[in-house]
Protein backbone atom coordinates (compact mmCIF):
# COMPACT_ATOMS: atom_id res chain seq x y z
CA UNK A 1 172.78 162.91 152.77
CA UNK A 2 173.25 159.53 150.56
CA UNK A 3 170.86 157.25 149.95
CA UNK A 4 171.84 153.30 150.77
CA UNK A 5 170.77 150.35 149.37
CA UNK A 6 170.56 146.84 151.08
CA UNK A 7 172.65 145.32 153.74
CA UNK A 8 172.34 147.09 157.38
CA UNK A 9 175.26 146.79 159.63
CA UNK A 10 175.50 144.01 162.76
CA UNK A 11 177.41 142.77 165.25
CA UNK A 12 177.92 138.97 164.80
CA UNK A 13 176.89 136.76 167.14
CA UNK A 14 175.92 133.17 167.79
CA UNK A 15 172.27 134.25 166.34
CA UNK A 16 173.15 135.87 163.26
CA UNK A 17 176.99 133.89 162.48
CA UNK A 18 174.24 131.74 160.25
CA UNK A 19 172.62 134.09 158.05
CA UNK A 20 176.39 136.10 157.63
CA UNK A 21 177.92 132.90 156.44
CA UNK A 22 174.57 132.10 154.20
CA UNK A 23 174.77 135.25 153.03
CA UNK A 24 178.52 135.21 151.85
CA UNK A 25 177.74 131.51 150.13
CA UNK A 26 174.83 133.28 148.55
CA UNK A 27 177.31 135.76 147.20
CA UNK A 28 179.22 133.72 145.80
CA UNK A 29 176.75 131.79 143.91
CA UNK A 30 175.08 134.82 142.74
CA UNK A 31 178.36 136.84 142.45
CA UNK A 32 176.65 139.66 144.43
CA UNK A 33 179.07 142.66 145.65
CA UNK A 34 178.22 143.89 149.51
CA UNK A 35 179.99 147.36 150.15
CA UNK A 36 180.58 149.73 152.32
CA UNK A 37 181.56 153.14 151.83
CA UNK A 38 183.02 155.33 154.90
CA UNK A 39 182.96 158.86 154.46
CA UNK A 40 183.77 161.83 156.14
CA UNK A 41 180.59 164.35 156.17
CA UNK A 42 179.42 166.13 152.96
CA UNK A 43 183.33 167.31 151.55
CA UNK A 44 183.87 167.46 147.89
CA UNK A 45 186.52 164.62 148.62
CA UNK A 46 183.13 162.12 150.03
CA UNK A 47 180.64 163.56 147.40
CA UNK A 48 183.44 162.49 144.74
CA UNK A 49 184.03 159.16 145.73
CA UNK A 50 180.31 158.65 145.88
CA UNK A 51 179.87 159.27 142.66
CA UNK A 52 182.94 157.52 141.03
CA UNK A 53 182.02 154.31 142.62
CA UNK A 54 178.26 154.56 142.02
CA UNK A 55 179.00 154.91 138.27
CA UNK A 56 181.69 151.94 138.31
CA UNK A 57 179.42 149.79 140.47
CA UNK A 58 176.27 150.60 137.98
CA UNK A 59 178.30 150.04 134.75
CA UNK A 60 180.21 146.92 136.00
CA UNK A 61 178.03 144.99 138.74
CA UNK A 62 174.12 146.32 137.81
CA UNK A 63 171.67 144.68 139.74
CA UNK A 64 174.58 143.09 141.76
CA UNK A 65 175.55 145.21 144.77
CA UNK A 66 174.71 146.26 147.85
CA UNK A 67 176.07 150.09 148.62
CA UNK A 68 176.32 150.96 152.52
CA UNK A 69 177.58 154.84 152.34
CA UNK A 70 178.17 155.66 156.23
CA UNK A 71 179.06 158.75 157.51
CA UNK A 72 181.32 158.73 160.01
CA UNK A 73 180.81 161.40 161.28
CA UNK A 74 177.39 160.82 162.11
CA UNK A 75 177.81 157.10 162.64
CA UNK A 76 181.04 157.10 164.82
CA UNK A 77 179.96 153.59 166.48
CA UNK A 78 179.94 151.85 163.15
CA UNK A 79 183.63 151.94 163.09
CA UNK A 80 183.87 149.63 165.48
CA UNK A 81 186.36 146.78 164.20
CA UNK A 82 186.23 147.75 160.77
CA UNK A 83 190.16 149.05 161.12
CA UNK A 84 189.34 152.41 159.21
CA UNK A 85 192.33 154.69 159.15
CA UNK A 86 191.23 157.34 156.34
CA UNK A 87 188.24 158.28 154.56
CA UNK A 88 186.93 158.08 152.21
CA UNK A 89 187.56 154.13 152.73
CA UNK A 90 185.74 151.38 150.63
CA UNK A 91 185.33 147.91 152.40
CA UNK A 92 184.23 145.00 150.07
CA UNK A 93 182.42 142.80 152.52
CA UNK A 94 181.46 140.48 149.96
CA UNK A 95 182.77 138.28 147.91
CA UNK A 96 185.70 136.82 149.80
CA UNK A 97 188.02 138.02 150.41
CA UNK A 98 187.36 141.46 151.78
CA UNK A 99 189.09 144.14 150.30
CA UNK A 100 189.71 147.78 151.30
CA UNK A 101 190.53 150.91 149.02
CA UNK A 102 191.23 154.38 150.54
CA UNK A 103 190.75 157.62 148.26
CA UNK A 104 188.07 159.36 146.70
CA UNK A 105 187.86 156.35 144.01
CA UNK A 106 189.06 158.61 140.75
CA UNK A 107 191.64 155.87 139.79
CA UNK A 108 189.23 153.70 138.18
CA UNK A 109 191.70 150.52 137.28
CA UNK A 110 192.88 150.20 140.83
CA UNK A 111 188.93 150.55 141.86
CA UNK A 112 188.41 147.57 139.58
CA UNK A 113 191.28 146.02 140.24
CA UNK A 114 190.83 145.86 144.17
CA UNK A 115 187.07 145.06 143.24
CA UNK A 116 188.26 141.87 141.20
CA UNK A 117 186.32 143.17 138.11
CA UNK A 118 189.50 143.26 136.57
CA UNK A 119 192.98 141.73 136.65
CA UNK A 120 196.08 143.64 137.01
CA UNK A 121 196.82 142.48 133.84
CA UNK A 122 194.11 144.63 132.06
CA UNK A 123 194.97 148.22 134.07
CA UNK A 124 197.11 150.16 132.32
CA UNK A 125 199.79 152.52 134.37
């Protein structure tokens, strides 16, 4: 249904606790996004918030993201401590600290806002 780009999901463990925590100091350096978009099958509501954060992500952090759109529906398992209540439901892994934004991602300040593209000072109400 979506295509994905980058990062796979994992369970951390002793063996990969390295390469998470290289990863985020990588991200930092290289201000690289890693996200993950849960979504609830192919509803106009998931389809929408696709697309509104594709666009933001592609006009404000080209070449600097890393997209995960998981169905949950299909995916159940890969809820598993992420502490998702509603869907659609971004998670920004990446940089520190991790965010979450619920909704179909149509209020584009708060998206850059709770992305840290933005401050709260540059949103209008």
């Amino acid at each position: 249904m979506y295509a994905t780009r980058g990062v796979g999901t994992m369970r951390l463990t002793g063996r990969n606790i390295r390469s998470t925590v290289e990863r985020a100091a990588e991200s930092v350096d290289t201000g690289r996004y890693v996200l993950k978009l849960y979504v609830t099958g192919n509803t106009a509501r998931s389809t929408q918030a696709v697309e509104n954060l594709r666009a933001i992500c592609d006009e404000y952090l080209e070449g600097r993201y890393d997209l995960e759109v998981i169905d949950i529906y299909q995916q159940p398992s890969l809820l598993a401590g992420e502490q998702i209540v509603a869907a659609p439901t971004l998670v920004r892994k990446l940089p520190l600290p991790m965010r979450r934004l619920v909704g179909d991602m149509s209020n584009r300040g708060r998206v850059l806002v709770g992305l840290d593209l933005v401050s709260t000072s540059g949103v209008g109400k």
